[in-house]
Protein backbone atom coordinates (compact mmCIF):
# COMPACT_ATOMS: atom_id res chain seq x y z
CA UNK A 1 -49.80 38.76 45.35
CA UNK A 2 -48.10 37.07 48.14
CA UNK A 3 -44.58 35.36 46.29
CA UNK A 4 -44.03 31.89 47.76
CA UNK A 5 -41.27 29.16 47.11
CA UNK A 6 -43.66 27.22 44.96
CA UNK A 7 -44.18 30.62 42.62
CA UNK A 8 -42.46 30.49 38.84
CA UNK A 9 -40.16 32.83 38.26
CA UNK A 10 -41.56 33.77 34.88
CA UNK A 11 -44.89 35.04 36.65
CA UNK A 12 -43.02 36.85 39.41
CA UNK A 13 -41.40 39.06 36.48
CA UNK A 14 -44.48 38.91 34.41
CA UNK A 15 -46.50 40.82 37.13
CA UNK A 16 -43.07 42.70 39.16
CA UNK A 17 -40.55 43.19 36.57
CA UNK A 18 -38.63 45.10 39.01
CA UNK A 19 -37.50 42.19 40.57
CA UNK A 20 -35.22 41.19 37.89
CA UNK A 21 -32.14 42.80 39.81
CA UNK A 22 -32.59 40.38 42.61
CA UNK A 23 -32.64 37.55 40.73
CA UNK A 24 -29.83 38.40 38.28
CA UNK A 25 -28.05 39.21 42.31
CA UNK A 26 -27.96 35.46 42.98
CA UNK A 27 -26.70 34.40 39.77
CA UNK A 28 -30.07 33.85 37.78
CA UNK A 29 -27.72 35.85 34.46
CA UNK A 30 -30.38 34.38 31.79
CA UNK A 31 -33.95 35.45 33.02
CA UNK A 32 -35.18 35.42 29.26
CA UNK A 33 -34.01 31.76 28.83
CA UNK A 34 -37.42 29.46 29.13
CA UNK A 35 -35.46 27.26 31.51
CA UNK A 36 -35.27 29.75 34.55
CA UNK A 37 -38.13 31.19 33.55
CA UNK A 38 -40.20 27.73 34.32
CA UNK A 39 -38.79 27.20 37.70
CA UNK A 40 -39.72 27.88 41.24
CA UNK A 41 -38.16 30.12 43.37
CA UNK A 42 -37.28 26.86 45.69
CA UNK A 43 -35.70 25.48 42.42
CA UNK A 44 -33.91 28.76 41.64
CA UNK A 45 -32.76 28.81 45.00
CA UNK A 46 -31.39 25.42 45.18
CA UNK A 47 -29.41 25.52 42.09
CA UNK A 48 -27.72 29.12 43.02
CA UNK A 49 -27.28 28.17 46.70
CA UNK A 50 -29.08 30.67 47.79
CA UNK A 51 -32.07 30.29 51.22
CA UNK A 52 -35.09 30.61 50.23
CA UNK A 53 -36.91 32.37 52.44
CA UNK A 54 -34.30 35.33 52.81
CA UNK A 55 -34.83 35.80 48.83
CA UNK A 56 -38.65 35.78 49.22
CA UNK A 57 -38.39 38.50 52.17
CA UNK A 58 -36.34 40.24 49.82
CA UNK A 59 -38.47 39.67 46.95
CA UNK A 60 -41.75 40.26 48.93
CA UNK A 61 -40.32 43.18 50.05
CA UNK A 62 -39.50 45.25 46.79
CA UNK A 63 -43.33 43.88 45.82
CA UNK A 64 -44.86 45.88 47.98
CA UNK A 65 -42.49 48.57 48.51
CA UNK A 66 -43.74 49.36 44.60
CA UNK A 67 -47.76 49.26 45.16
């Protein structure tokens, strides 16, 4: 699976909990909360000033560095 801006977070760590440290790296400090766990990465991003597409690189990145 291919993570895009549009993905919720909640499934990214539902199918690559691994990625938790990443997120909690940009300020995203309540992962269990059901309010970042219903938004986007875009969203996410936005509200923790953070560019998108460097975090999905990232993100993408730790995916498949796990297969």
């Amino acid at each position: 699976m291919t993570i895009t801006k549009d993905t919720i977070i909640g499934d990214i760590l539902d199918i690559a909990p691994q990625t938790a440290p990443v997120f909690m790296s940009i300020g995203m400090h309540c992962l269990g909360c059901p309010a970042s766990r219903g938004e986007t990465v875009e969203e996410a991003c936005m509200v923790h000033g953070v560019e998108v597409d460097a975090l999905l690189k990232q993100v993408n990145a730790l995916i498949e560095a796990s297969k």
